[in-house]
C-alpha atoms as a PDB file:
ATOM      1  CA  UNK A   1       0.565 -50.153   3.738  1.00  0.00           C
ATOM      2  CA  UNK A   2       1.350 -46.701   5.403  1.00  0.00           C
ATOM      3  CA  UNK A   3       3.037 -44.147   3.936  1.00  0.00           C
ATOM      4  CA  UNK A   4       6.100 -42.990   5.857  1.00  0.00           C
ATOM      5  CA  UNK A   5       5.386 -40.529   8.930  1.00  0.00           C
ATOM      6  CA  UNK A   6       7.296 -37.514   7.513  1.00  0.00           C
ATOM      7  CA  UNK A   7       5.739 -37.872   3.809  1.00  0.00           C
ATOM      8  CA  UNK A   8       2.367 -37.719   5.881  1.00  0.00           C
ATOM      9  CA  UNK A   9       3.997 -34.572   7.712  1.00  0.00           C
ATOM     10  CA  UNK A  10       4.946 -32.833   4.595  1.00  0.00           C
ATOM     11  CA  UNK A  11       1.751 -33.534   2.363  1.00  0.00           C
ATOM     12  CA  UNK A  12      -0.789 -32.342   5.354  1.00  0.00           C
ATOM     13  CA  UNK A  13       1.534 -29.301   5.342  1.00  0.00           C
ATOM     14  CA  UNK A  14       1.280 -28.534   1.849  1.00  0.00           C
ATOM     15  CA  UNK A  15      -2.619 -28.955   1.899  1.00  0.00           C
ATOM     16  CA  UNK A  16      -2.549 -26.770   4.766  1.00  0.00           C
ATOM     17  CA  UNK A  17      -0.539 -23.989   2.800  1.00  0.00           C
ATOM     18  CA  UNK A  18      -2.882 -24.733  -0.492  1.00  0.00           C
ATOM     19  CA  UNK A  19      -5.995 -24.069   1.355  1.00  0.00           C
ATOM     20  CA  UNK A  20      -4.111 -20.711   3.313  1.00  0.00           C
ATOM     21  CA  UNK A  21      -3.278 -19.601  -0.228  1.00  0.00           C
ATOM     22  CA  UNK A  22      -6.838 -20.028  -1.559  1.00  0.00           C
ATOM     23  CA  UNK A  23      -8.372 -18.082   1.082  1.00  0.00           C
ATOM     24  CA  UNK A  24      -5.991 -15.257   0.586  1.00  0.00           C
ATOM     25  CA  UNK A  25      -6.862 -14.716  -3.015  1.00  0.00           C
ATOM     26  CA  UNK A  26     -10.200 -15.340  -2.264  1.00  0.00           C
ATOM     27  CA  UNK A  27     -10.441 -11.862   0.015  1.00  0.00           C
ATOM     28  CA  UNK A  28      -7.927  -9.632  -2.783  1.00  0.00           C
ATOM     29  CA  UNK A  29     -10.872  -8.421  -4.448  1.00  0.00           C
ATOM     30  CA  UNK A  30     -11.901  -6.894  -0.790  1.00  0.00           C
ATOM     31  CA  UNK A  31      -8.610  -5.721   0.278  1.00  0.00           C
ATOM     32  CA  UNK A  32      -7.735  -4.428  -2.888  1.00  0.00           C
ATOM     33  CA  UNK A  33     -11.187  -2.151  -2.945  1.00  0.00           C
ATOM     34  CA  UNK A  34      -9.987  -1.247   0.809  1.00  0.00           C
ATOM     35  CA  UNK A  35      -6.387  -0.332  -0.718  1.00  0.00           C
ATOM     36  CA  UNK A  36      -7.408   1.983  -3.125  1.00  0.00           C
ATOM     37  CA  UNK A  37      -9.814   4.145  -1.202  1.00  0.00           C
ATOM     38  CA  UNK A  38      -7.034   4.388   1.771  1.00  0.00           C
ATOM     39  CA  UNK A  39      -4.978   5.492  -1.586  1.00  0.00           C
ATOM     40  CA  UNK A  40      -7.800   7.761  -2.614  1.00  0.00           C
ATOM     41  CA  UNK A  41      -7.552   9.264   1.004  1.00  0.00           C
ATOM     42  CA  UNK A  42      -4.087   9.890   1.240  1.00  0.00           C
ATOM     43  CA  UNK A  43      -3.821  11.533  -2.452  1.00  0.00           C
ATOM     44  CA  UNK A  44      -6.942  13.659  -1.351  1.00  0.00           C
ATOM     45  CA  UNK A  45      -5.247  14.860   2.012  1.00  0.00           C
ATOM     46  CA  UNK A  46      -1.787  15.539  -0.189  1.00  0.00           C
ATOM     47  CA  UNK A  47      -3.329  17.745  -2.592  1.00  0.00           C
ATOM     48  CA  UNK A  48      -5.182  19.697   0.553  1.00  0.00           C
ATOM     49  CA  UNK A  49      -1.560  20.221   2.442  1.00  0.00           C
ATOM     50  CA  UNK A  50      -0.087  20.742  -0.817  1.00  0.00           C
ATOM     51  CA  UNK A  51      -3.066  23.650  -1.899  1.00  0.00           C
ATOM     52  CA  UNK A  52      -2.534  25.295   1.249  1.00  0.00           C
ATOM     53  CA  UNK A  53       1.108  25.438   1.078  1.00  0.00           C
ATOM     54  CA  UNK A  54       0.847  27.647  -1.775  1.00  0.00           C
ATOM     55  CA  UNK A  55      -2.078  29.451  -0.324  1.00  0.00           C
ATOM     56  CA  UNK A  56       0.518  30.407   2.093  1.00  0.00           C
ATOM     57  CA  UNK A  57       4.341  30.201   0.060  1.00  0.00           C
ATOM     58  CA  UNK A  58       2.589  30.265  -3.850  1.00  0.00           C
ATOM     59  CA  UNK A  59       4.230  28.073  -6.312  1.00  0.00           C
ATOM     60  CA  UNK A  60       7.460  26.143  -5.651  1.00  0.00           C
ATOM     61  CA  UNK A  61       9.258  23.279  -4.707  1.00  0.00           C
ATOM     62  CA  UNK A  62       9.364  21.742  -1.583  1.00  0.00           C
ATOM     63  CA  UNK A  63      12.809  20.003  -0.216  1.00  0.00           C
ATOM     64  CA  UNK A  64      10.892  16.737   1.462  1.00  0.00           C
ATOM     65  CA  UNK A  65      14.791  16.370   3.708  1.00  0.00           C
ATOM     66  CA  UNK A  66      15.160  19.984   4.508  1.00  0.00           C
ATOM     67  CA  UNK A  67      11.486  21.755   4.606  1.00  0.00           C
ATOM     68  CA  UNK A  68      13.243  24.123   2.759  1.00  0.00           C
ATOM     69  CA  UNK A  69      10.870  26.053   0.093  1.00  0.00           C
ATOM     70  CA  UNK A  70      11.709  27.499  -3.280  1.00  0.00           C
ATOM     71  CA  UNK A  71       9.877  29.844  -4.722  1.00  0.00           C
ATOM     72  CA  UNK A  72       9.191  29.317  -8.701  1.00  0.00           C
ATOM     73  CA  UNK A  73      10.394  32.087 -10.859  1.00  0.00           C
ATOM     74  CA  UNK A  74       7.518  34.653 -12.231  1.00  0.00           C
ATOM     75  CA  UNK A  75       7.377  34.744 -15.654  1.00  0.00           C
END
């Protein structure tokens, strides 16, 4: 006896979503390592743009919306 032709449809399906899933979180480990050095990168570049902002300003706060710059308050 066969089984019906959409059971057949929808099992196949599933296996072929099981198996996508299993290589997924088979290559985390690998894009997670990639993730956190393009993380590494971006903090690294941040902290250079934001050193030679106050090279240039000195200390404040940046409005990210306006550009506008705010001097912090000597004390």
């Amino acid at each position: 006896m066969k089984i019906k032709e959409e059971m057949m449809e929808d099992i196949k399906a599933a296996q072929v979503r099981l198996s996508s899933i299993q290589n997924e979180l088979g290559s985390l480990p690998l894009r997670k390592e990639a993730l956190i050095r393009a993380y590494a990168e971006q903090e690294a570049k941040a902290q250079a743009i934001s050193d030679t902002i106050r090279e240039e300003y000195g200390d404040g706060v940046i409005d990210l919306e306006t550009g506008e710059f705010t001097a912090s308050e000597e004390e």
